[in-house]
C-alpha atoms as a PDB file:
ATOM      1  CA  UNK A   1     131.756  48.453 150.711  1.00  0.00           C
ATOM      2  CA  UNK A   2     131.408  51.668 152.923  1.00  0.00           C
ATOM      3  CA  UNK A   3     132.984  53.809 150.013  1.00  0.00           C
ATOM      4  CA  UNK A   4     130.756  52.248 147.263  1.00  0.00           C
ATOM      5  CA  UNK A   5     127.464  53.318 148.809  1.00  0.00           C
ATOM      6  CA  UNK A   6     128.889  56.451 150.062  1.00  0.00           C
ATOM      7  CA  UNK A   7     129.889  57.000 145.952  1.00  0.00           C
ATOM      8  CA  UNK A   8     126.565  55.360 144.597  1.00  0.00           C
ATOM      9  CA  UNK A   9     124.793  57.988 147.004  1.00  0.00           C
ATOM     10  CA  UNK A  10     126.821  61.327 145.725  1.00  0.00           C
ATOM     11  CA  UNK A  11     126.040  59.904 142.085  1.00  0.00           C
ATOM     12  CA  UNK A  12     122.382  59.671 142.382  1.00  0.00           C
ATOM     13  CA  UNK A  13     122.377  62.717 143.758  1.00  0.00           C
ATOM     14  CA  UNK A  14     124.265  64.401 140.895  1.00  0.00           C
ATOM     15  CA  UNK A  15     121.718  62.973 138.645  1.00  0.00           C
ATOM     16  CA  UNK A  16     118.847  64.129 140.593  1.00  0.00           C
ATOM     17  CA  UNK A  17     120.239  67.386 140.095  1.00  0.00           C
ATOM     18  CA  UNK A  18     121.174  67.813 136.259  1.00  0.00           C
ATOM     19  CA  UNK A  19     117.835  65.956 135.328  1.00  0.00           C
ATOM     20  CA  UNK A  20     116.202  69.200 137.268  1.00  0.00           C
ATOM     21  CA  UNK A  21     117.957  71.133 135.056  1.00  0.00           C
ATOM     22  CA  UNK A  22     116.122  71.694 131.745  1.00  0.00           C
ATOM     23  CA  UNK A  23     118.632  71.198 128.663  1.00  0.00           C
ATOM     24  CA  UNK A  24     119.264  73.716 125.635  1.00  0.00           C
ATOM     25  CA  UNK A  25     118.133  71.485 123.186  1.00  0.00           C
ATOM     26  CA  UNK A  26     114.819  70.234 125.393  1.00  0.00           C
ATOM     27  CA  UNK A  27     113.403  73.648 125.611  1.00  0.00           C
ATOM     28  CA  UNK A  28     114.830  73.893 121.243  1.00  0.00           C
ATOM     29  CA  UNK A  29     111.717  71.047 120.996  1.00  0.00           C
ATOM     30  CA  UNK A  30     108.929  72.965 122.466  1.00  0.00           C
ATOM     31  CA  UNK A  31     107.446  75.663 119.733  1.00  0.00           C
ATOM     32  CA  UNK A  32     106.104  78.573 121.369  1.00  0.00           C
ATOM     33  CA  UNK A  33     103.837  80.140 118.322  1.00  0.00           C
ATOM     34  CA  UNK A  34     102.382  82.762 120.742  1.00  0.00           C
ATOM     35  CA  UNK A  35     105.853  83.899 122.090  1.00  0.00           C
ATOM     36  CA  UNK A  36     107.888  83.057 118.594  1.00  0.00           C
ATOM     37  CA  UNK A  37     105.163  85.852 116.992  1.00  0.00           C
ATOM     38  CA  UNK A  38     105.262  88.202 119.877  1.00  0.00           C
ATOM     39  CA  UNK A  39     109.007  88.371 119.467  1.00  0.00           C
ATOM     40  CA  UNK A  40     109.361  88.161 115.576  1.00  0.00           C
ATOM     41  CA  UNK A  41     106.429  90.844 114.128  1.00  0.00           C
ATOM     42  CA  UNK A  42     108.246  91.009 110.780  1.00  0.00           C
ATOM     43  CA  UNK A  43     107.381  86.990 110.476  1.00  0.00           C
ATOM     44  CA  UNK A  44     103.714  87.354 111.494  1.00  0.00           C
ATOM     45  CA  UNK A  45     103.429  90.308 108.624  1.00  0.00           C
ATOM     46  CA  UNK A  46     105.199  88.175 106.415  1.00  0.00           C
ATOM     47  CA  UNK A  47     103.362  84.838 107.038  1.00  0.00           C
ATOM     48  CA  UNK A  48     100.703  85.592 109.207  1.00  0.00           C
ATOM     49  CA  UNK A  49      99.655  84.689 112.866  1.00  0.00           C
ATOM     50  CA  UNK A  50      98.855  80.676 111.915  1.00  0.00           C
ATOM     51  CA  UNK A  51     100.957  78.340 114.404  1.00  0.00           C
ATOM     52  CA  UNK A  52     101.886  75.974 111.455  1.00  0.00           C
ATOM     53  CA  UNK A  53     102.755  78.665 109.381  1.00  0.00           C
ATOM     54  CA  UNK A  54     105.088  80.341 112.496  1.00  0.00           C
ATOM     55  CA  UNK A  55     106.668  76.557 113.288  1.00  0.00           C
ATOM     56  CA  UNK A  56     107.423  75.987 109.409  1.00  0.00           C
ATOM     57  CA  UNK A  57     109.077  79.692 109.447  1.00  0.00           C
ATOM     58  CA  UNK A  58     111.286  78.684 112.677  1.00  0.00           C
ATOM     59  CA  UNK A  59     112.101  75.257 111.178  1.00  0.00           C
ATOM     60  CA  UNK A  60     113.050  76.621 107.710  1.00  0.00           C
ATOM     61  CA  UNK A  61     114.770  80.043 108.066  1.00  0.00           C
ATOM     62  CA  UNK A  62     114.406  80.859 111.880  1.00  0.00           C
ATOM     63  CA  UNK A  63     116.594  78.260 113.556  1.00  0.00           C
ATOM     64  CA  UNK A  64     119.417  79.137 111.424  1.00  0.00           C
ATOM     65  CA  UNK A  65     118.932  82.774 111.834  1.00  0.00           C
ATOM     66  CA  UNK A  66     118.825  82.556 115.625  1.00  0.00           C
ATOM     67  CA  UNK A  67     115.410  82.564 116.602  1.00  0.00           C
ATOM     68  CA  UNK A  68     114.385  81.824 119.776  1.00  0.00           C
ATOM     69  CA  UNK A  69     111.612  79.275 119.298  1.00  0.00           C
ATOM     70  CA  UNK A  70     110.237  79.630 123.335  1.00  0.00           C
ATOM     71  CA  UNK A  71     110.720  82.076 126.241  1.00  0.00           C
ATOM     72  CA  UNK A  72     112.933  79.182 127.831  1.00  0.00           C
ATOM     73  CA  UNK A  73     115.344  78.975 124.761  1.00  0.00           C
ATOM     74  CA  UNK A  74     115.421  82.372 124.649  1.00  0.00           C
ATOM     75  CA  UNK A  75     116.111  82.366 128.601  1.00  0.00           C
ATOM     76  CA  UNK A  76     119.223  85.285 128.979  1.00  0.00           C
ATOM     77  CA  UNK A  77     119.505  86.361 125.500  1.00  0.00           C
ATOM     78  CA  UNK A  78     119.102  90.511 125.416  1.00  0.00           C
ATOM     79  CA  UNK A  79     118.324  91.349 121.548  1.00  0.00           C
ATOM     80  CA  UNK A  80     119.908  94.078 120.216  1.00  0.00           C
ATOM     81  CA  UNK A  81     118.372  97.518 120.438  1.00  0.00           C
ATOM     82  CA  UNK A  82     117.150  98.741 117.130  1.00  0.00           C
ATOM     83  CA  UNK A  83     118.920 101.376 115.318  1.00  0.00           C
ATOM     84  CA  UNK A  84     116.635 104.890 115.343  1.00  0.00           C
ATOM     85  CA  UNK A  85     114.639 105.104 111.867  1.00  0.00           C
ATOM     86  CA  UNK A  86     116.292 109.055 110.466  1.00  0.00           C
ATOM     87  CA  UNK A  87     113.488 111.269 110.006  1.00  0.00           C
ATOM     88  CA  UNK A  88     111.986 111.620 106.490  1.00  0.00           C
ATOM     89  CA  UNK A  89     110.697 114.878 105.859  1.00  0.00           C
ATOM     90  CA  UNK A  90     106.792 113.305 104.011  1.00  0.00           C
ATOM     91  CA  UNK A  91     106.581 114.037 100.473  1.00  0.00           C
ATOM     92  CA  UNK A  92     104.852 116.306  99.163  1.00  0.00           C
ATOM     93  CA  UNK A  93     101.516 115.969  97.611  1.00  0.00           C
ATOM     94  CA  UNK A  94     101.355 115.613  94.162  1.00  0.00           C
ATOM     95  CA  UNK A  95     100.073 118.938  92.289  1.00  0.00           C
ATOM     96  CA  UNK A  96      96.492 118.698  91.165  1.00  0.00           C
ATOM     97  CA  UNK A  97      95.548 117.729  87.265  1.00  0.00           C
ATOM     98  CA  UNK A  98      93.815 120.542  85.356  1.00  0.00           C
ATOM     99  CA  UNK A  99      91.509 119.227  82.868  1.00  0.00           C
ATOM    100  CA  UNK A 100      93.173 121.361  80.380  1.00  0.00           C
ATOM    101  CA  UNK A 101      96.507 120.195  80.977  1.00  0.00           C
ATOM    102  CA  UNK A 102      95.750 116.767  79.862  1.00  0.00           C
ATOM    103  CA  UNK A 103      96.449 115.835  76.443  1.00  0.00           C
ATOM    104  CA  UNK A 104      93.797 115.078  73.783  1.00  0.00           C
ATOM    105  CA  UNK A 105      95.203 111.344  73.136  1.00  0.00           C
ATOM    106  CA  UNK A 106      94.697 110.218  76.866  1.00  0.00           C
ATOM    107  CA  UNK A 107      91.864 107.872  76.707  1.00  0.00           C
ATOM    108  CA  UNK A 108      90.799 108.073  79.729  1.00  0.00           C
ATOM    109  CA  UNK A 109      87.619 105.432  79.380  1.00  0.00           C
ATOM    110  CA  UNK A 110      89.865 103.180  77.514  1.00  0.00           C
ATOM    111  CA  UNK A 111      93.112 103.857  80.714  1.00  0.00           C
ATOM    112  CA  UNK A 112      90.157 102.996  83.201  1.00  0.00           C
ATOM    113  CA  UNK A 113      88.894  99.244  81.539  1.00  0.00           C
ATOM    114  CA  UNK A 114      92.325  98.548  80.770  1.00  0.00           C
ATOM    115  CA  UNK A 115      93.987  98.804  83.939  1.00  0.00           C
ATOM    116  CA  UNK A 116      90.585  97.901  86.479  1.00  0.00           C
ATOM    117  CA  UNK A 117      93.399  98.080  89.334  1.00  0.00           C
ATOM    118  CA  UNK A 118      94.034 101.793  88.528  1.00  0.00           C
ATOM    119  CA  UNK A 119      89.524 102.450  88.559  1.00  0.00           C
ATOM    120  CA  UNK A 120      89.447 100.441  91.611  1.00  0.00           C
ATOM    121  CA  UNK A 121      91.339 103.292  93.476  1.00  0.00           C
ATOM    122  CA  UNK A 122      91.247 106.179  91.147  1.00  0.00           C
ATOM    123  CA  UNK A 123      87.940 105.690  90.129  1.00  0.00           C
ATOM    124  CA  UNK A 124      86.867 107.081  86.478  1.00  0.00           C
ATOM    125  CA  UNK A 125      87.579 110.513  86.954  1.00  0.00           C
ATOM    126  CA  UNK A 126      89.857 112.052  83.773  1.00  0.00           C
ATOM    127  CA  UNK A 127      92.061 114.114  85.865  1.00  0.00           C
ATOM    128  CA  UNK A 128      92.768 111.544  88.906  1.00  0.00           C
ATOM    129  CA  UNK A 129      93.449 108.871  86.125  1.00  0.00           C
ATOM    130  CA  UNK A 130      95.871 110.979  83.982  1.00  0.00           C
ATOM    131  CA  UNK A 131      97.621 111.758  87.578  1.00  0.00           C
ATOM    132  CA  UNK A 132      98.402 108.333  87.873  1.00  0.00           C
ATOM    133  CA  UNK A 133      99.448 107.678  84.072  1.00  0.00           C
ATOM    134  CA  UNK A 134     101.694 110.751  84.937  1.00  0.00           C
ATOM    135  CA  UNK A 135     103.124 109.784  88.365  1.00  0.00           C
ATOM    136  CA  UNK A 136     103.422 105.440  88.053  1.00  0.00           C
ATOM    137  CA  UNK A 137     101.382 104.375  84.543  1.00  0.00           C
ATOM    138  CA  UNK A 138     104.181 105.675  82.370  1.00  0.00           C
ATOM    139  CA  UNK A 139     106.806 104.681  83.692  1.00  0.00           C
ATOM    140  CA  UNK A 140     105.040 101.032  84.385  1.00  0.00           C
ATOM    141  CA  UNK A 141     104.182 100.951  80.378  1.00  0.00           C
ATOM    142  CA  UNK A 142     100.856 101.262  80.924  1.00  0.00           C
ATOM    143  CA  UNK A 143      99.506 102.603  77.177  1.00  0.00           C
ATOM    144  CA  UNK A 144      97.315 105.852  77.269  1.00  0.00           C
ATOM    145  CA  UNK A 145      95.440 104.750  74.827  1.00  0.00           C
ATOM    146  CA  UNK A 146      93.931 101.777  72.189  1.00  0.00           C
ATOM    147  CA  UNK A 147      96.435 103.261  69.613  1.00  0.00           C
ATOM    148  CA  UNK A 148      99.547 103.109  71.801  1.00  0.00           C
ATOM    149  CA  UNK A 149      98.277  99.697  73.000  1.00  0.00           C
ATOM    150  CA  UNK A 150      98.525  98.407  69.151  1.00  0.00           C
ATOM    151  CA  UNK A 151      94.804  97.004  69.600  1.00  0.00           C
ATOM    152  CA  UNK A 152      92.877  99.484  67.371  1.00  0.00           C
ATOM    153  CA  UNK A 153      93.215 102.737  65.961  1.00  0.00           C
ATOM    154  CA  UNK A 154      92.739 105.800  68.174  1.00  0.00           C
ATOM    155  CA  UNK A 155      89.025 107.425  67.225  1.00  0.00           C
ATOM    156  CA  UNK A 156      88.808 109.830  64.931  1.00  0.00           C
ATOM    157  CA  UNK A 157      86.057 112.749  64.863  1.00  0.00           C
ATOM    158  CA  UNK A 158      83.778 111.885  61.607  1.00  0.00           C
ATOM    159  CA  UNK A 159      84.981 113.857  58.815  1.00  0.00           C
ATOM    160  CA  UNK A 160      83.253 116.849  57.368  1.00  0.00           C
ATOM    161  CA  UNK A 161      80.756 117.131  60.552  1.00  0.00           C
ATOM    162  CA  UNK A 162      79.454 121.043  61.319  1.00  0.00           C
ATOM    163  CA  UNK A 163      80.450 120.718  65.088  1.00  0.00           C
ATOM    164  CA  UNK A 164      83.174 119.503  67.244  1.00  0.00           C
ATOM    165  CA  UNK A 165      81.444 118.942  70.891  1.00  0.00           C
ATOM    166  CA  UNK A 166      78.817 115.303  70.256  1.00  0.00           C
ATOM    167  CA  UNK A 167      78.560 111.484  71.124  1.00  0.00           C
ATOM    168  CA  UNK A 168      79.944 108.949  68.286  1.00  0.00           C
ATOM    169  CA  UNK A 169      78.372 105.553  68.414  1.00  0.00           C
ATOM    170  CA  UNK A 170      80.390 103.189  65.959  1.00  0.00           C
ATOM    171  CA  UNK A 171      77.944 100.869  65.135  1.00  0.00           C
ATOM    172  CA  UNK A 172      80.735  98.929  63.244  1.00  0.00           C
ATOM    173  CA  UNK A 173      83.403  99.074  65.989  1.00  0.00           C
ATOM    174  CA  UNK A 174      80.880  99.035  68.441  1.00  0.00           C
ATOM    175  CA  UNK A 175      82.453 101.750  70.450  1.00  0.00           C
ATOM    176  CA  UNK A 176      81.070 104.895  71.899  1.00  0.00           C
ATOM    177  CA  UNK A 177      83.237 107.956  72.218  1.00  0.00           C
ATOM    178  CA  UNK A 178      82.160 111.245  73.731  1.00  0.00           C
ATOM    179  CA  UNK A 179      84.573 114.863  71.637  1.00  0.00           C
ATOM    180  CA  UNK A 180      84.724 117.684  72.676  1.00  0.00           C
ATOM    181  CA  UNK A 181      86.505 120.602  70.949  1.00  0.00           C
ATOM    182  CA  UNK A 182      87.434 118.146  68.177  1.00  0.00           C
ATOM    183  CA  UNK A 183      89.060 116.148  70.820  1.00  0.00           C
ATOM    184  CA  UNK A 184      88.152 112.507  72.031  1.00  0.00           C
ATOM    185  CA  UNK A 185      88.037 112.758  75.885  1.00  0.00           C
ATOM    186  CA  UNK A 186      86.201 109.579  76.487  1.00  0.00           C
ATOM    187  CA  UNK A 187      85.975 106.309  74.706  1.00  0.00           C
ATOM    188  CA  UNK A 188      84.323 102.975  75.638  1.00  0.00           C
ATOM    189  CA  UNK A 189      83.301  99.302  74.013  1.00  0.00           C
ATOM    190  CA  UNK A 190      79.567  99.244  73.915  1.00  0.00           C
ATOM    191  CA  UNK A 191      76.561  97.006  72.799  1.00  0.00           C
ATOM    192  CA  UNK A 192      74.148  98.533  70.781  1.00  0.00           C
ATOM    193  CA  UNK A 193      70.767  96.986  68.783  1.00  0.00           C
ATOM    194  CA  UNK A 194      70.295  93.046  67.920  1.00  0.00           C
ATOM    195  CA  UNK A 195      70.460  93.631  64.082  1.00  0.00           C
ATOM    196  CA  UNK A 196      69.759  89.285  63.997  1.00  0.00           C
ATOM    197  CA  UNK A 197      66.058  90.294  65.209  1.00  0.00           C
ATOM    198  CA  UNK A 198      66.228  93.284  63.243  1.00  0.00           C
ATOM    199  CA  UNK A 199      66.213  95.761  66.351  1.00  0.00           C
ATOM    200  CA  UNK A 200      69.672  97.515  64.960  1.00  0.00           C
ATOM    201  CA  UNK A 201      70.434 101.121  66.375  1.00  0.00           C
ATOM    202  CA  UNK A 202      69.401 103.209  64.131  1.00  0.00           C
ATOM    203  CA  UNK A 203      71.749 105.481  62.315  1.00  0.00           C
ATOM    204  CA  UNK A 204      71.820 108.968  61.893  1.00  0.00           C
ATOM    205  CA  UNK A 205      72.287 112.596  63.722  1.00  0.00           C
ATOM    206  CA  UNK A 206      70.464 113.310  66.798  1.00  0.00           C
ATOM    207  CA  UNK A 207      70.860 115.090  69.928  1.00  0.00           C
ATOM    208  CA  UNK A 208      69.937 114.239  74.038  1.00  0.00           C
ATOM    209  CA  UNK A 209      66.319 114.460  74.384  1.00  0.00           C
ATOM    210  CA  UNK A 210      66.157 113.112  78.370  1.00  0.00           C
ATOM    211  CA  UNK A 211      68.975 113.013  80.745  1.00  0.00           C
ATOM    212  CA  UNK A 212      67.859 111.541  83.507  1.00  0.00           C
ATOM    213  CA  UNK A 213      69.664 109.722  86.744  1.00  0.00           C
ATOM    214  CA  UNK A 214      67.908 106.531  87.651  1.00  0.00           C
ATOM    215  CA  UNK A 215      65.054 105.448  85.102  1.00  0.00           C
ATOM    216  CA  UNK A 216      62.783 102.150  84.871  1.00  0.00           C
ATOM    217  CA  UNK A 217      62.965 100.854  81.170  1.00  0.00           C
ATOM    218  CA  UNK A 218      59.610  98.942  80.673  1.00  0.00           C
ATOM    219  CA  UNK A 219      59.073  97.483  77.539  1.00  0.00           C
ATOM    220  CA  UNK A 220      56.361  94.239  76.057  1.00  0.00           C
ATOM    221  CA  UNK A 221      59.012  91.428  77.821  1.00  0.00           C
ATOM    222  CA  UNK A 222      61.472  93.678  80.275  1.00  0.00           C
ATOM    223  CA  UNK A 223      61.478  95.905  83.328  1.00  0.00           C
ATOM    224  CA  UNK A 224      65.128  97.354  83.678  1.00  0.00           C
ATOM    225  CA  UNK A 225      65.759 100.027  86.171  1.00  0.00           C
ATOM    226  CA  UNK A 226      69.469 101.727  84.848  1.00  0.00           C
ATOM    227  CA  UNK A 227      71.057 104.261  86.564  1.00  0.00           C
ATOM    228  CA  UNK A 228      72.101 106.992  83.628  1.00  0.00           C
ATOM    229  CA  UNK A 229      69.479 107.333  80.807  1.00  0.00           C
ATOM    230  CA  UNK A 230      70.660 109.399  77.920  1.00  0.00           C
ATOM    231  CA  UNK A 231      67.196 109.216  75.454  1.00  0.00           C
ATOM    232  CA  UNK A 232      68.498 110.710  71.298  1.00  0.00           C
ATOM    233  CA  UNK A 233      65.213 109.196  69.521  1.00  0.00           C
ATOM    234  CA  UNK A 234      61.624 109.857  69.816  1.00  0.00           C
ATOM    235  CA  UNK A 235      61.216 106.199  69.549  1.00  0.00           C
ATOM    236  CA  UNK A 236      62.861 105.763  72.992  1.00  0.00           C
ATOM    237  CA  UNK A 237      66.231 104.657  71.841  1.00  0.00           C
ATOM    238  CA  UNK A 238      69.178 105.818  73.916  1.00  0.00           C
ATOM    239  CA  UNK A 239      72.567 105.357  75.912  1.00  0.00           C
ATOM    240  CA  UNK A 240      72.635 103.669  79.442  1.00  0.00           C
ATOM    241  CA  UNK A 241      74.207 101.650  81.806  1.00  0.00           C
ATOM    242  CA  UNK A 242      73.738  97.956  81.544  1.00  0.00           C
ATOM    243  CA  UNK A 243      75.148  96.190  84.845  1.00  0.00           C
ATOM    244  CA  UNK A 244      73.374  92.900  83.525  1.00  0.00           C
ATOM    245  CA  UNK A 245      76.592  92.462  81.133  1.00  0.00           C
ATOM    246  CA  UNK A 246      79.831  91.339  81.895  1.00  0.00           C
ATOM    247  CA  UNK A 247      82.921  93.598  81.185  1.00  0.00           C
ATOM    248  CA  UNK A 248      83.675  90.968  78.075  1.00  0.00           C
ATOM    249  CA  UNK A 249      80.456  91.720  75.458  1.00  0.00           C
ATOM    250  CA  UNK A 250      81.439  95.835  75.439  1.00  0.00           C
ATOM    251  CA  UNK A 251      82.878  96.393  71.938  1.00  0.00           C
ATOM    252  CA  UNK A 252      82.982  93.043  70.376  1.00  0.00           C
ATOM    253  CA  UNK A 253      79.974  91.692  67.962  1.00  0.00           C
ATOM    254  CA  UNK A 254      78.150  90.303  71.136  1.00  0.00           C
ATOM    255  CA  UNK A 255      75.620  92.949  69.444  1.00  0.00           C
ATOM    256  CA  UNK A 256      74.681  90.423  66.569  1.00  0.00           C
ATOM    257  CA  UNK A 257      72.953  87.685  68.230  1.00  0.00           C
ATOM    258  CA  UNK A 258      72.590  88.951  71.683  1.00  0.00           C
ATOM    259  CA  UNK A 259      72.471  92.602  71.289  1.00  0.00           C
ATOM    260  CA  UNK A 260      69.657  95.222  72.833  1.00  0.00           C
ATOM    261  CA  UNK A 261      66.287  96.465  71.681  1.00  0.00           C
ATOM    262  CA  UNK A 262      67.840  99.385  70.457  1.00  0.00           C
ATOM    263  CA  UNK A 263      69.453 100.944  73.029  1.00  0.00           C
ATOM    264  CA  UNK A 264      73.171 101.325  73.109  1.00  0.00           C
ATOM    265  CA  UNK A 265      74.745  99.483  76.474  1.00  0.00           C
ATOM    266  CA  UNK A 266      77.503 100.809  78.155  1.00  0.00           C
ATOM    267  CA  UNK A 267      79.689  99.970  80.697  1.00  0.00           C
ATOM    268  CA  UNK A 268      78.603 101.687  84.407  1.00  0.00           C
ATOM    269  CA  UNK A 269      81.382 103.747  84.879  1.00  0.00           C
ATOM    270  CA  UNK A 270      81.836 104.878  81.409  1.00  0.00           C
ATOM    271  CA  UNK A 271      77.625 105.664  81.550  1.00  0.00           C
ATOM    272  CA  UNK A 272      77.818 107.981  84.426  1.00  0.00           C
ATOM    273  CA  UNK A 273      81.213 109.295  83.060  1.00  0.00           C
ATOM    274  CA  UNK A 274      79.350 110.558  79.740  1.00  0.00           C
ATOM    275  CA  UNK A 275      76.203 111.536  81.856  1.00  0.00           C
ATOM    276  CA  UNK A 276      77.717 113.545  83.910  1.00  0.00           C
ATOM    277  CA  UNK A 277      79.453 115.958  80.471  1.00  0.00           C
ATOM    278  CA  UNK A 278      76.807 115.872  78.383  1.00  0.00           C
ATOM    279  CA  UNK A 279      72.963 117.422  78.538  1.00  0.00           C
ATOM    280  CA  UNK A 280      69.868 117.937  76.691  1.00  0.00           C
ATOM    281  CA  UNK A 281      70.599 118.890  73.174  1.00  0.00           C
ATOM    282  CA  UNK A 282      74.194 117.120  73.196  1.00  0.00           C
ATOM    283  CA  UNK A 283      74.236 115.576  69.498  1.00  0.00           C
ATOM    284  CA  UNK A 284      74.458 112.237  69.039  1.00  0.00           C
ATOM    285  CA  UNK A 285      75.652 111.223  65.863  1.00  0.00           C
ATOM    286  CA  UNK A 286      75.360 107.292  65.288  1.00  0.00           C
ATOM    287  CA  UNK A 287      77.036 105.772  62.230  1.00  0.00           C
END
């Protein structure tokens, strides 16, 4: 009887003891999201700092990969120090575009709408845009222009025309494209009169009369304040921005039914792009 309580007394004991100690797979249960991103930075950048997000990581890919889920679990372990990155010489920067090094069939208007991921960090300038055609768009299969693209023919200087340096307005392809030289540097979709109210653009040969940044446009039923005004007719007709419209009208025949008073519409960037190459006594030739 002596011996059995003596025993029953060393047992309890034992138990008392190991119950104190906290098991492997106990501390496993407890999720630690603060510690588990703390010690796993590649996780957070990969799925962020959200505790569900962190436990799902552990549960599906961490536990099996060794991950301690706690400071407990991880109790003794000693990670491995990280190798030492080699030092990379930084490349250098790419050599500057000279506007005469680009060739005359990059589109540059048509490179910017096309790829609005390119304008958002490039912006609309010809040189920065052909840079990027030269150093990622080619090789990506990004087309230079509407030609290479298969979606319309490349524009054409009017045939027959006494000069080589105007504004084209295709009436037809609704598309306004500014050459130089003989060359097309720039070329955008654009909205020009409502011909179903009978307030066409009018054709013909002009030239800039008022260049002017930032202009109200008042007429009998608006009030329009544009940023680029480019004025070719003594009846007030002429290019501008038109913010009010969405990418999706420039260069289709939104013109028919929901076209301008005259004017011809242009997309922002393309409107300050022209703006800021042509002048007073640019011609406009509008066909």
């Amino acid at each position: 009887m002596k011996k059995n309580i003596i025993f029953a007394g060393i047992f309890s004991l034992m138990l008392l003891a190991f119950l104190a100690i906290p098991s492997k797979a106990s501390a496993e249960e407890f999720f630690d999201a603060g510690y588990y991103a703390s010690m796993n930075p590649d996780v957070v950048e990969s799925v962020g700092s959200d505790s569900a997000a962190l436990e799902a990581h552990y549960r599906l890919y961490g536990k099996a990969e060794g991950r301690m889920p706690n400071g407990a679990a991880g109790e003794g372990a000693v990670a491995a120090p990280a190798p030492a990155a080699p030092e990379v010489s930084a490349p250098a920067a790419p050599a500057a575009v000279q506007s005469s090094q680009i060739p005359a069939d990059f589109d540059a208007g048509f490179y910017a709408e096309r790829n609005p991921d390119v304008k958002a960090v490039y912006g609309t300038k010809r040189e920065n845009l052909y840079r990027h055609y030269l150093d990622y768009g080619r090789a990506e299969g990004r087309p230079k222009n509407a030609a290479e693209a298969g979606e319309a023919a490349a524009p054409v200087p009017a045939a027959d025309l006494p000069y080589q340096t105007y504004i084209d307005i295709d009436l037809t392809n609704q598309r306004v494209t500014y050459y130089e030289n003989g060359a097309a540097v720039i070329s955008s979709g654009c909205v020009s009169g409502n011909t179903s109210r009978g307030n066409g653009t009018p054709r013909g040969t002009y030239r800039i009369l008022s260049h002017v940044q930032g202009k109200t446009l008042v007429g009998p039923t608006w009030r329009v304040w544009v940023d680029y005004w480019m004025q070719f007719t003594t009846s007030h007709i002429g290019l501008h921005d038109a913010t009010w419209r969405s990418a999706s009208q420039f260069g289709t025949d939104t013109y028919v039914s929901n076209g301008s008073h005259g004017c011809v519409n242009l997309p922002h960037d393309f409107a300050a792009d022209l703006f800021n190459r042509v002048n007073v006594g640019t011609i406009v030739y509008v066909h």
